[in-house]
N, C-alpha and C. Protein backbone atom coordinates (compact mmCIF):
# COMPACT_ATOMS: atom_id res chain seq x y z
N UNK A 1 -2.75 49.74 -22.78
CA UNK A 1 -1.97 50.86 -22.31
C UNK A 1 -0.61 50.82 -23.00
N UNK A 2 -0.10 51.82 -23.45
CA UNK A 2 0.91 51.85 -24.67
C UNK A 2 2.13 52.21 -23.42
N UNK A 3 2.79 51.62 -23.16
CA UNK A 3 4.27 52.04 -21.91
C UNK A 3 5.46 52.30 -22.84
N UNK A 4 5.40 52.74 -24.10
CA UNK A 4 6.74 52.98 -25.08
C UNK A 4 7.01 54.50 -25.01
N UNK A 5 6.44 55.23 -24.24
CA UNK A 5 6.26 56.89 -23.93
C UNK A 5 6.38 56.98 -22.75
N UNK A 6 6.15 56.03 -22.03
CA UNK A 6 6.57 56.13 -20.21
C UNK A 6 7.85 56.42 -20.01
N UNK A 7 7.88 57.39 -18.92
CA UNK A 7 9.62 57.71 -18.97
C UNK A 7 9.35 57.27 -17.31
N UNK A 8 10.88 56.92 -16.67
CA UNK A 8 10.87 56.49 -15.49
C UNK A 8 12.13 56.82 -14.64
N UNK A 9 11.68 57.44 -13.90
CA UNK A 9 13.37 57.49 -13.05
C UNK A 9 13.82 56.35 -12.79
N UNK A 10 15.20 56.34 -12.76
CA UNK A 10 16.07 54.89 -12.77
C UNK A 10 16.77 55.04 -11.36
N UNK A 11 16.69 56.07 -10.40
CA UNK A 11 17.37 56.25 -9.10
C UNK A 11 17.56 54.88 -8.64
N UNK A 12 18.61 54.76 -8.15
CA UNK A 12 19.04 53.64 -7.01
C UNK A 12 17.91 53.76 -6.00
N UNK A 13 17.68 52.46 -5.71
CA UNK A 13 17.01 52.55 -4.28
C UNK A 13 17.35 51.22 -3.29
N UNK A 14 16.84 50.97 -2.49
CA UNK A 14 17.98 50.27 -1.38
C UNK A 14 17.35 49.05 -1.68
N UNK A 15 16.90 48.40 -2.39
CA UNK A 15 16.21 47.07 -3.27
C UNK A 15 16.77 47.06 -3.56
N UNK A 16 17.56 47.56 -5.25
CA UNK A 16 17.93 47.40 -6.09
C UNK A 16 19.03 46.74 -5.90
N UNK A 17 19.99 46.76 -4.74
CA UNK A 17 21.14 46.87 -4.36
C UNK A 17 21.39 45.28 -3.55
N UNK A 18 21.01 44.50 -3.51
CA UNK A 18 20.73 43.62 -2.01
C UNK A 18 22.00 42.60 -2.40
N UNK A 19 22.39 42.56 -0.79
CA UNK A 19 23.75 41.61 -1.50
C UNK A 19 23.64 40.39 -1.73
N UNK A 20 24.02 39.09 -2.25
CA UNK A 20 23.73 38.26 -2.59
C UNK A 20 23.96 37.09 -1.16
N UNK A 21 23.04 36.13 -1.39
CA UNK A 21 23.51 35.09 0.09
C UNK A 21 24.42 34.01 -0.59
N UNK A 22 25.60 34.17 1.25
CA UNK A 22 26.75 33.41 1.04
C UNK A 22 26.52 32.01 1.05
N UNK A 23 25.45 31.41 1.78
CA UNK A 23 25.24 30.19 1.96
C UNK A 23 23.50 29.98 1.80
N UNK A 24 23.34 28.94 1.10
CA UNK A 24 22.43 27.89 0.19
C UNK A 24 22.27 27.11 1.25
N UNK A 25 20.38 27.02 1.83
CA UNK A 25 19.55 26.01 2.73
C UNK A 25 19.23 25.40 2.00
N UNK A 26 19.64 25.02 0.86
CA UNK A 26 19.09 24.09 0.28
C UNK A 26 17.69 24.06 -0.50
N UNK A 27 17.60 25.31 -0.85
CA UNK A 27 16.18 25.64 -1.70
C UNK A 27 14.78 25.76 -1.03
N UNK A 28 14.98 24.90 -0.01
CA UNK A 28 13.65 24.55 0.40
C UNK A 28 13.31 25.77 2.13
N UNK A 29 12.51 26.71 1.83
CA UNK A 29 12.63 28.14 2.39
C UNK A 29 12.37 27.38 3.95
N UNK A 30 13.54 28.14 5.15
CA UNK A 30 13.35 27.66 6.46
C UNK A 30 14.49 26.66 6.87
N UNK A 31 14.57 25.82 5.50
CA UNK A 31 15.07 24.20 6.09
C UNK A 31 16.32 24.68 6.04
N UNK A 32 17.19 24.74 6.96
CA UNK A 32 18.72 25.56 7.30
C UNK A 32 19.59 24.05 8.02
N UNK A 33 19.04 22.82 7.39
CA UNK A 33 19.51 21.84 8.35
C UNK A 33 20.50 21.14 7.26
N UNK A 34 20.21 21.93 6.09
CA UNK A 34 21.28 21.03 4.79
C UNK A 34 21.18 20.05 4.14
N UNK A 35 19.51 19.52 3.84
CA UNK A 35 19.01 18.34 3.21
C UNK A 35 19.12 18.75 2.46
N UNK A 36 20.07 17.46 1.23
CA UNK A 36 19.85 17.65 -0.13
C UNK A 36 18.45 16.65 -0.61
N UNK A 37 17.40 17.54 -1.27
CA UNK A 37 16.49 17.03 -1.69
C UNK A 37 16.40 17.94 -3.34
N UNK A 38 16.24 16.77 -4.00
CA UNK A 38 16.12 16.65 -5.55
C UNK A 38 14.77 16.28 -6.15
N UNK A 39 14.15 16.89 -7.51
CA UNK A 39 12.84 16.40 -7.80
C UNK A 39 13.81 15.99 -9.28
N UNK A 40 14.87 15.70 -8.91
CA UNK A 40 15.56 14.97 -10.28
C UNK A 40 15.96 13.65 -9.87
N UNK A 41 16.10 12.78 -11.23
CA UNK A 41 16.67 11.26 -10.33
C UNK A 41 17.64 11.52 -10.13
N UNK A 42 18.52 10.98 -8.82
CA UNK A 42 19.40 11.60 -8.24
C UNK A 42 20.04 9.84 -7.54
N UNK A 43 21.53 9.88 -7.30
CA UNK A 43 21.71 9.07 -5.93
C UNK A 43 22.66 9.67 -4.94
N UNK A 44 21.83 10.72 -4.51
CA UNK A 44 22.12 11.06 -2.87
C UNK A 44 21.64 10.09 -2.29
N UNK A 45 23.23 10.22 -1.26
CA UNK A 45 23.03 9.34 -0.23
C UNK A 45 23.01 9.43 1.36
N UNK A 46 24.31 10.52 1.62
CA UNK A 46 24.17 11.51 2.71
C UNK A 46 24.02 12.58 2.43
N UNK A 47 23.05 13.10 3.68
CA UNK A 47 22.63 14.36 4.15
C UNK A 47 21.09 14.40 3.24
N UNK A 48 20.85 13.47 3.01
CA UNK A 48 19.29 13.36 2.17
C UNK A 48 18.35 12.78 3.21
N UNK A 49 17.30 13.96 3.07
CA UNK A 49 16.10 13.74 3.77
C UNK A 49 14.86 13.37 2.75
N UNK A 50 14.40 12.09 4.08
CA UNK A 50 13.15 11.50 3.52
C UNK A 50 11.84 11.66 3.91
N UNK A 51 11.15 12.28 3.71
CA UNK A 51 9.42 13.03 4.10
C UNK A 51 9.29 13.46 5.14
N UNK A 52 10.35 13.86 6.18
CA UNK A 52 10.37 15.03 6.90
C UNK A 52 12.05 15.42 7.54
N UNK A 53 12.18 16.52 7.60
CA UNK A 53 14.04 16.49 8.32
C UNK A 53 14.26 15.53 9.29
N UNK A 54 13.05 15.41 9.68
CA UNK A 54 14.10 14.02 11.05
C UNK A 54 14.59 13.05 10.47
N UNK A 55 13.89 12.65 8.98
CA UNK A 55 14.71 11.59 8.59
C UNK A 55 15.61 12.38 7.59
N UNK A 56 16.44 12.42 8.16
CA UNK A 56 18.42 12.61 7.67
C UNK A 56 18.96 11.92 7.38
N UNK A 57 19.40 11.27 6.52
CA UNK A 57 20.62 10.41 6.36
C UNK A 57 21.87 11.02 6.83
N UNK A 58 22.74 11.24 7.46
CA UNK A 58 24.11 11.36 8.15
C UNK A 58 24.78 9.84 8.11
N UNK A 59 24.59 9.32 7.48
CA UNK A 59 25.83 7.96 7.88
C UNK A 59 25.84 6.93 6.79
N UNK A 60 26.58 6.20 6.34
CA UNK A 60 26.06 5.22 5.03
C UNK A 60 25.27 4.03 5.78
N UNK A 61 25.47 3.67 7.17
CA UNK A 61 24.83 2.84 8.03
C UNK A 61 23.42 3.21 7.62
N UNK A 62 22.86 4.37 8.48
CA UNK A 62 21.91 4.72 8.23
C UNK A 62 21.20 5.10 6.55
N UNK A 63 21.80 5.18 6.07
CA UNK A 63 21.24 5.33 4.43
C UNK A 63 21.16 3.74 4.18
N UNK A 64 21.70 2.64 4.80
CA UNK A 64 21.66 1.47 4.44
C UNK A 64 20.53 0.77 5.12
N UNK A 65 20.41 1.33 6.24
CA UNK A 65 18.74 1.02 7.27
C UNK A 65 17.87 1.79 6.67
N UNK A 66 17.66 2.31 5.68
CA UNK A 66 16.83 3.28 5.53
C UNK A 66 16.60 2.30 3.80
N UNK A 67 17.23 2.07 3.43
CA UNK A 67 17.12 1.18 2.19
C UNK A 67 16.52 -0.01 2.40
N UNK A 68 16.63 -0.62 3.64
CA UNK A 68 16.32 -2.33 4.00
C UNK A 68 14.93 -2.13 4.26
N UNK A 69 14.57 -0.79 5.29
CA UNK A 69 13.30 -0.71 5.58
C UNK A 69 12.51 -0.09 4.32
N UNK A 70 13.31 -0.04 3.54
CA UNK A 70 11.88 0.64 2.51
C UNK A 70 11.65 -0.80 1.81
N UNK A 71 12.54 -1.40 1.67
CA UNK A 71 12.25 -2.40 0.95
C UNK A 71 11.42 -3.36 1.65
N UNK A 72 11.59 -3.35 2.61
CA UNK A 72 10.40 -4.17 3.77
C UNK A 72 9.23 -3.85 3.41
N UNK A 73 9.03 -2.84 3.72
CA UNK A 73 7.93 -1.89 3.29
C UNK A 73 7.01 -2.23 2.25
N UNK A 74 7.99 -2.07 1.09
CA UNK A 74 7.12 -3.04 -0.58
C UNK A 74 7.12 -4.16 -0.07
N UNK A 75 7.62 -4.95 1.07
CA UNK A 75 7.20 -6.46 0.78
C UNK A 75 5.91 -6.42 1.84
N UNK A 76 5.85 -5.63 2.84
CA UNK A 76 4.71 -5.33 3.77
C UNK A 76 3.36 -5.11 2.55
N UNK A 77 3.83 -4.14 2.08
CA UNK A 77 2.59 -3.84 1.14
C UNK A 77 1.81 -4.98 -0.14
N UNK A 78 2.91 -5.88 0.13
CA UNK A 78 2.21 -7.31 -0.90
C UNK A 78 1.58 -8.42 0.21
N UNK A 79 2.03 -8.60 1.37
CA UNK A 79 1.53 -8.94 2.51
C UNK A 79 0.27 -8.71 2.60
N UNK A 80 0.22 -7.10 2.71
CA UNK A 80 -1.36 -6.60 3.24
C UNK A 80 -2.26 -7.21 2.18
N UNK A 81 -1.90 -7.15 0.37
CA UNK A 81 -2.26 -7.34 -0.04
C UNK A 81 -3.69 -8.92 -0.03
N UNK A 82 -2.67 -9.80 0.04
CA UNK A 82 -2.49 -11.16 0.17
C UNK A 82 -2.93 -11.17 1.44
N UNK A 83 -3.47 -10.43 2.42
CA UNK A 83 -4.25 -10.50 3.99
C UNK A 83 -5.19 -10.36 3.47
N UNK A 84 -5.62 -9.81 2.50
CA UNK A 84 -6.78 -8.81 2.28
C UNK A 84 -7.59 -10.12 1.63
N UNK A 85 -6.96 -10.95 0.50
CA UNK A 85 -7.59 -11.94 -0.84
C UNK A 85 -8.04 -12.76 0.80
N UNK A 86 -7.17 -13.38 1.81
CA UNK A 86 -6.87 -14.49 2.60
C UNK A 86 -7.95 -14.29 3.62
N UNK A 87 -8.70 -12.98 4.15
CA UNK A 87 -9.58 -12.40 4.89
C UNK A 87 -11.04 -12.93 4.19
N UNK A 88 -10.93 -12.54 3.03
CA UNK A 88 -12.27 -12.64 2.17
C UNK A 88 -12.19 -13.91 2.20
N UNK A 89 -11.74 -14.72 1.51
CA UNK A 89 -11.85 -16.33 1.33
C UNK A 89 -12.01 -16.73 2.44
N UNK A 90 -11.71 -16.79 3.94
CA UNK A 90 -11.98 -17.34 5.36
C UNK A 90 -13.38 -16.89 5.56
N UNK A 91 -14.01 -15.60 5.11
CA UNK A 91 -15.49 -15.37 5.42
C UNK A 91 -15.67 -15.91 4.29
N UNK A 92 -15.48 -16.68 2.89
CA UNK A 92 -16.79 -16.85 2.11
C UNK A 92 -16.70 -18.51 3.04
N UNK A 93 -15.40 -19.08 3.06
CA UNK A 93 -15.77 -20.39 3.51
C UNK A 93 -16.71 -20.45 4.84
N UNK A 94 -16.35 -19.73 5.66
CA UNK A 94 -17.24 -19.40 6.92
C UNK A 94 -18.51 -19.20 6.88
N UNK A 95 -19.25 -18.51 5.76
CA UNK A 95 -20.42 -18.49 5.20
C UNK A 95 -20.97 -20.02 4.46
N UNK A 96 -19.86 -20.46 3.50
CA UNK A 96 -20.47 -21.60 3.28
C UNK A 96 -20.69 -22.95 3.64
N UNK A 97 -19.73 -22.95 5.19
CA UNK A 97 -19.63 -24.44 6.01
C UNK A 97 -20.64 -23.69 6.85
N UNK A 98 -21.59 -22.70 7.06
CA UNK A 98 -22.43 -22.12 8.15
C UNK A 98 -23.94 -23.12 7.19
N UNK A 99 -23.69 -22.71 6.07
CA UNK A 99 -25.04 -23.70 5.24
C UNK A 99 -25.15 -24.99 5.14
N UNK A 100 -23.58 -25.89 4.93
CA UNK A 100 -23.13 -26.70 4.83
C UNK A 100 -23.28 -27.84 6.08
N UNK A 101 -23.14 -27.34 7.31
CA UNK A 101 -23.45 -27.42 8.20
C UNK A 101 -24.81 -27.76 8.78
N UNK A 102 -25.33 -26.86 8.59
CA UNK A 102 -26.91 -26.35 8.63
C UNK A 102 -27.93 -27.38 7.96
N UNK A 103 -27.40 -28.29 6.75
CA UNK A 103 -28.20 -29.00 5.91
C UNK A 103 -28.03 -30.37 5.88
N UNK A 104 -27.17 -30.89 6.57
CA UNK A 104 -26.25 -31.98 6.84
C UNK A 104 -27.01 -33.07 8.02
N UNK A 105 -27.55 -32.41 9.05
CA UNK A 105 -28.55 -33.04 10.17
C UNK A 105 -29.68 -33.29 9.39
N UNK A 106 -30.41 -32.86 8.59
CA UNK A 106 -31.56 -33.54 7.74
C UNK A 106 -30.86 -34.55 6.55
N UNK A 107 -30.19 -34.59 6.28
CA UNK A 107 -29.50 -35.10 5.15
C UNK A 107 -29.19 -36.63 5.89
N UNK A 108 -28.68 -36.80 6.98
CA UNK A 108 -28.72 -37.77 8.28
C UNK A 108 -29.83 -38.62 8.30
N UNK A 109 -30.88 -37.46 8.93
CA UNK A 109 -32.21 -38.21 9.33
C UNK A 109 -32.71 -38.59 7.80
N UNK A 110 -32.86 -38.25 6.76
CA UNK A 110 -33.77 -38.36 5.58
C UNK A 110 -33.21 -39.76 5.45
N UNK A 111 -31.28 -40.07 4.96
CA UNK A 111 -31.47 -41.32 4.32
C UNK A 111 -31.61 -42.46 5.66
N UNK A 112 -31.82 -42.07 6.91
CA UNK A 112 -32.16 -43.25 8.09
C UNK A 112 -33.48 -43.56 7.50
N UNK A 113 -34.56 -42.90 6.71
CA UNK A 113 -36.24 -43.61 7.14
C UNK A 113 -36.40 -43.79 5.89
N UNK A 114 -35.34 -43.47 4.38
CA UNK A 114 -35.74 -43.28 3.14
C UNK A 114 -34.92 -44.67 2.70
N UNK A 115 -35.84 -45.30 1.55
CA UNK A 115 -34.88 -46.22 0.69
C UNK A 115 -33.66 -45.57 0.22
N UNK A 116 -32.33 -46.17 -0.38
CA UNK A 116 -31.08 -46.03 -0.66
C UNK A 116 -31.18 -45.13 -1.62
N UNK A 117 -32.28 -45.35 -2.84
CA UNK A 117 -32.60 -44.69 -3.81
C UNK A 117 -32.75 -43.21 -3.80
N UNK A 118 -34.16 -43.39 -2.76
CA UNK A 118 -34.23 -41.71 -2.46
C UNK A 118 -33.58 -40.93 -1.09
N UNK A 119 -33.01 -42.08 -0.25
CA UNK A 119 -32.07 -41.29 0.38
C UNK A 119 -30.91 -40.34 -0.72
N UNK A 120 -30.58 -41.04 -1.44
CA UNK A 120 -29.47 -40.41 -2.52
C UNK A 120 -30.03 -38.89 -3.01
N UNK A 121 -31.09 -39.22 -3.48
CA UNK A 121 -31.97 -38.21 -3.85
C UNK A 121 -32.08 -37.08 -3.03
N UNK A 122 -31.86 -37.35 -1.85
CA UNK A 122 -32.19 -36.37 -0.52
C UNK A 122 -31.37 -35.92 -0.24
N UNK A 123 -30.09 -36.51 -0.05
CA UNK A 123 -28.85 -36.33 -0.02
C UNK A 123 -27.96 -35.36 -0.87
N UNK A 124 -28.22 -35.67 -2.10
CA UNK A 124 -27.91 -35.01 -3.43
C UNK A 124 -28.44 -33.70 -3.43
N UNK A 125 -29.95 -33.27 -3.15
CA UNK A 125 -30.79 -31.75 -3.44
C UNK A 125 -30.21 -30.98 -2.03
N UNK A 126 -30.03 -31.71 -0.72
CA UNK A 126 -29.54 -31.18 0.62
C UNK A 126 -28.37 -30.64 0.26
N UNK A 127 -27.19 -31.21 -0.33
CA UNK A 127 -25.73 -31.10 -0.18
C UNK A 127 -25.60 -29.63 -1.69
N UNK A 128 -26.44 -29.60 -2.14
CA UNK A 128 -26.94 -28.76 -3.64
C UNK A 128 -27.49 -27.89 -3.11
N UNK A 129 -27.69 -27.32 -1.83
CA UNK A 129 -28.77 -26.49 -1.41
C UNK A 129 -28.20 -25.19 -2.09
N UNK A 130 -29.15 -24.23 -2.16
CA UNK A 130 -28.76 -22.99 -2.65
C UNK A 130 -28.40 -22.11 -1.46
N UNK A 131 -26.76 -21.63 -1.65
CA UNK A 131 -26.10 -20.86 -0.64
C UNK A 131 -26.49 -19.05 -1.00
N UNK A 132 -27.41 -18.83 -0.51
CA UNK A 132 -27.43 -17.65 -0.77
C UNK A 132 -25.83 -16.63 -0.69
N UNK A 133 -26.03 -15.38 -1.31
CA UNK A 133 -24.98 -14.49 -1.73
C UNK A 133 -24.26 -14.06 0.07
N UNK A 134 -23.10 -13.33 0.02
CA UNK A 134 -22.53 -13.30 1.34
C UNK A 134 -22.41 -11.95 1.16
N UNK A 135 -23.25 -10.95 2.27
CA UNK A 135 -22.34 -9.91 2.36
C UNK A 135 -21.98 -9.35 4.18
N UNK A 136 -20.76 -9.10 4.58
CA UNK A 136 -20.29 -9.12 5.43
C UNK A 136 -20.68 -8.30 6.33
N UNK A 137 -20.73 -8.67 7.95
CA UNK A 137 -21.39 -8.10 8.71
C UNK A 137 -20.62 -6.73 9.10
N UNK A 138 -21.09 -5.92 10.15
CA UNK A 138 -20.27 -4.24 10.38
C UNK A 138 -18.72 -4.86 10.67
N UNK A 139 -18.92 -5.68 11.45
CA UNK A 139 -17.01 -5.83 12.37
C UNK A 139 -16.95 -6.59 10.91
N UNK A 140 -16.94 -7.28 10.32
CA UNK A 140 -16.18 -8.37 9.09
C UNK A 140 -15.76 -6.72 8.29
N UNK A 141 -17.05 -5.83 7.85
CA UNK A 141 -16.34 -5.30 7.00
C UNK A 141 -15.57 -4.01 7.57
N UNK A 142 -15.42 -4.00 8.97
CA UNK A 142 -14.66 -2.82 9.41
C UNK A 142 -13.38 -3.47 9.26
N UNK A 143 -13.39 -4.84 9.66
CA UNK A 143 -12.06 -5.31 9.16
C UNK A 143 -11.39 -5.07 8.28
N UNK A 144 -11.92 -5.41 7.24
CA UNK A 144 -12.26 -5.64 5.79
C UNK A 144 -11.59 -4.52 5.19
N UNK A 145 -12.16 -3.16 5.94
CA UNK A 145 -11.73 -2.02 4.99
C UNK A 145 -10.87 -1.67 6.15
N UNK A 146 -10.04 -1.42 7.49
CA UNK A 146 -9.35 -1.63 8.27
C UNK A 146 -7.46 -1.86 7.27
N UNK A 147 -8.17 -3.27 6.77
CA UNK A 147 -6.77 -3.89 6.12
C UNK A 147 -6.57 -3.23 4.82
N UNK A 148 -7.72 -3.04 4.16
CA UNK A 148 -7.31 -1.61 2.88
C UNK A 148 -6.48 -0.72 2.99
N UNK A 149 -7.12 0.14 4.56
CA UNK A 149 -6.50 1.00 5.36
C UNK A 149 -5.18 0.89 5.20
N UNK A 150 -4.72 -0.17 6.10
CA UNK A 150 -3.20 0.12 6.17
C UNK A 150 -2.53 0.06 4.64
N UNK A 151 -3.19 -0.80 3.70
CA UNK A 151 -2.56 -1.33 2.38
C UNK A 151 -2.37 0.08 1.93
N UNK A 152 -3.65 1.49 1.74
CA UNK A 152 -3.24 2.32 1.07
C UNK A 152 -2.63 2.90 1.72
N UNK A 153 -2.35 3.01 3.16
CA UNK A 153 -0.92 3.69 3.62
C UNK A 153 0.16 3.85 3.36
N UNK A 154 0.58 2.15 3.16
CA UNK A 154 1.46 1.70 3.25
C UNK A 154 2.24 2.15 1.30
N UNK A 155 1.09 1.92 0.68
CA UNK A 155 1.23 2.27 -0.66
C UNK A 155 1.63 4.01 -0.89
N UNK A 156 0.59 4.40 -0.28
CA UNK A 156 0.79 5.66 -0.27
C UNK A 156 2.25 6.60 0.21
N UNK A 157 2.79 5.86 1.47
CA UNK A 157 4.28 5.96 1.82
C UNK A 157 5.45 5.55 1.03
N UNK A 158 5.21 4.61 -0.14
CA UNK A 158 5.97 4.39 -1.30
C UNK A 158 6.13 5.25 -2.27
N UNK A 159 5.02 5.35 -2.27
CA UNK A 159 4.91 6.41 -3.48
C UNK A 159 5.34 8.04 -3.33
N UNK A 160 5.62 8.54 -1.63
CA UNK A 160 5.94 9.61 -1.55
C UNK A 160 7.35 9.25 -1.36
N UNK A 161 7.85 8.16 -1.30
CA UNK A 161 9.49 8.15 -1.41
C UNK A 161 9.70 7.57 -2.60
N UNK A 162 9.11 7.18 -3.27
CA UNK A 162 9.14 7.51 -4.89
C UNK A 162 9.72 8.52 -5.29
N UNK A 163 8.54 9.75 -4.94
CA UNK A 163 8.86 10.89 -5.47
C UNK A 163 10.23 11.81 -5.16
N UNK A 164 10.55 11.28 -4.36
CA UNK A 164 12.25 11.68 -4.21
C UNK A 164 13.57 11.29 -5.85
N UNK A 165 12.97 10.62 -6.25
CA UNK A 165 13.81 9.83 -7.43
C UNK A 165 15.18 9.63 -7.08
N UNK A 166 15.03 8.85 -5.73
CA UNK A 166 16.28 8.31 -5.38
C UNK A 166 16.20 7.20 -5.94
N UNK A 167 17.68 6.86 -6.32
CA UNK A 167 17.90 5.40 -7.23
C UNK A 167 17.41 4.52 -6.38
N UNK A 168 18.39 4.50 -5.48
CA UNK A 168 18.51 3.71 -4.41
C UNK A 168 17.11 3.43 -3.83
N UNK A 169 16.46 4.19 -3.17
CA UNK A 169 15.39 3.92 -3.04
C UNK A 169 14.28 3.19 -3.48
N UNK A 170 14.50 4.05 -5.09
CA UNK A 170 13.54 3.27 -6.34
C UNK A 170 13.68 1.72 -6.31
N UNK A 171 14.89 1.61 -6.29
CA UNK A 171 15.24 0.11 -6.67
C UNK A 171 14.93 -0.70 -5.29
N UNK A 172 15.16 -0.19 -4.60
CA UNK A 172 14.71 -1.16 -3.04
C UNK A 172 12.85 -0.86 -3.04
N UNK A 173 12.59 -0.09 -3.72
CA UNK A 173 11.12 -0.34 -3.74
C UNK A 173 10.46 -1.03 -4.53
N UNK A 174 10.96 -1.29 -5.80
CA UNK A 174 11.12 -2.27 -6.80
C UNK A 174 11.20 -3.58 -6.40
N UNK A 175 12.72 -4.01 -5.47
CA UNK A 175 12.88 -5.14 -5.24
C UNK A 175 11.96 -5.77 -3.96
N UNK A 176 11.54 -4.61 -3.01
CA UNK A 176 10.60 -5.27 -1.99
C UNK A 176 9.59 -5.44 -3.20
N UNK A 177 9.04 -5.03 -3.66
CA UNK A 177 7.35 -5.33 -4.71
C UNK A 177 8.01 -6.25 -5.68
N UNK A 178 9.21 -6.84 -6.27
CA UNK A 178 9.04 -8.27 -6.78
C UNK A 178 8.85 -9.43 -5.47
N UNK A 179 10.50 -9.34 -4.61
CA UNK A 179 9.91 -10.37 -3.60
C UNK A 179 8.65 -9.99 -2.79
N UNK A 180 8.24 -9.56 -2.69
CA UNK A 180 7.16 -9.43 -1.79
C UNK A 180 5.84 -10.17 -2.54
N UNK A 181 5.82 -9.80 -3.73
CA UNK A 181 4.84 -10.54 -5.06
C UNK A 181 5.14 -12.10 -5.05
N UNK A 182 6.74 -12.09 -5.37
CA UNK A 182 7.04 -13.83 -5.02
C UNK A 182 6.47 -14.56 -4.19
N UNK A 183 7.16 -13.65 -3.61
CA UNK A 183 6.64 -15.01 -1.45
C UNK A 183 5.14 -14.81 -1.24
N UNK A 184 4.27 -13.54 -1.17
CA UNK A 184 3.30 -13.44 -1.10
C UNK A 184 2.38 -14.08 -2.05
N UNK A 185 1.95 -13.73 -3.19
CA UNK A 185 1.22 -14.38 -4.10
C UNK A 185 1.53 -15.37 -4.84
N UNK A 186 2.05 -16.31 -4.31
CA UNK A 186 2.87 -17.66 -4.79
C UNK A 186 1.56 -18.67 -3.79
N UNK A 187 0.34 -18.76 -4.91
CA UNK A 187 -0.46 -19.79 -4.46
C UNK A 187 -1.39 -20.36 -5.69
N UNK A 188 -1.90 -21.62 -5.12
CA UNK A 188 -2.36 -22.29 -6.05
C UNK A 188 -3.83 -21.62 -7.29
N UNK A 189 -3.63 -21.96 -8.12
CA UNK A 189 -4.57 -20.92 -9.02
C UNK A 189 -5.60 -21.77 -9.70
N UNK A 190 -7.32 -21.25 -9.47
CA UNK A 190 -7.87 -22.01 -9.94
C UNK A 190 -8.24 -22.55 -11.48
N UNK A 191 -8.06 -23.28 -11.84
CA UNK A 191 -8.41 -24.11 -12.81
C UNK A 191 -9.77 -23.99 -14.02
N UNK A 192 -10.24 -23.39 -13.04
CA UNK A 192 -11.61 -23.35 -13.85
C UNK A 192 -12.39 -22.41 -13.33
């Protein structure tokens, strides 16, 4: 459609005209409460809201509780982590002192009636028994995925105050996920 031949009345009409607004909610349509929220890195500190208006910062106190707990937070989330490795390893051992256990009363009686020789022998194939594979019962793995649960919450709540690109924030989420990595996964590593 060729519009270079369209002619158009240009009359005023009561659109055209609209006066401009004196005061700025802050971009975000409704929110009239004066959160400055940025999708730039930014370090607001008051009057910045964090994933919903109730959380306001009004005070440097409060912007300073609001920094400690996020950083908790990343160290919570290396916690869960490190619940999660510490959960599994208590059921595989639990599985394997259940066999261990289990093979140990013949292992008893065999070298009482057997020469030294083949008591050893008996002893040796018993304590060698083959532990079949482990997979976890309904409650182990409701647990199991339970503690995921909170982990991707907890992850997931980082990452939406991430997206604020508050310095401040960033960096207390940073520093909970080094110490939290420190203290938490600071254990012995196997060898082989």
């Amino acid at each position: 459609m060729d519009h270079s031949t369209m002619t158009m009345d240009m009359t005023a009409t009561p659109t055209m005209n609209m006066p401009k607004p004196t005061a700025s909610g802050g971009g975000m349509g409704g929110m009239g409460n004066g959160c400055k929220i940025s999708m730039l890195f930014n370090l607001n500190t008051i009057d910045s809201c964090f994933l919903s208006s109730q959380w306001k910062i009004t005070s440097t106190g409060m912007f300073a509780g609001s920094c400690i707990g996020v950083f908790l937070l990343g160290m919570a989330l290396e916690f869960l982590r490190r619940s999660i490795k510490e959960y599994d390893r208590f059921l595989v051992r639990q599985h394997v002192s259940k066999f261990q256990t289990s093979s140990s009363p013949a292992v008893a009686g065999a070298s009482d009636s057997v020469s030294s020789k083949d008591g050893a022998a008996v002893a040796t194939g018993a304590a060698c028994a083959v532990i079949p594979p482990f997979r976890p019962n309904v409650w182990q793995q409701g647990i199991r995925a339970f503690l995921h649960l909170l982990a991707f919450f907890v992850a997931y709540i980082l990452m939406l105050l991430a997206m604020y690109y508050n310095g401040y924030l960033l960096l207390c989420i940073f520093l909970g996920s080094f110490f939290g990595a420190f203290i938490f996964q600071w254990e012995t590593l196997p060898l082989g």
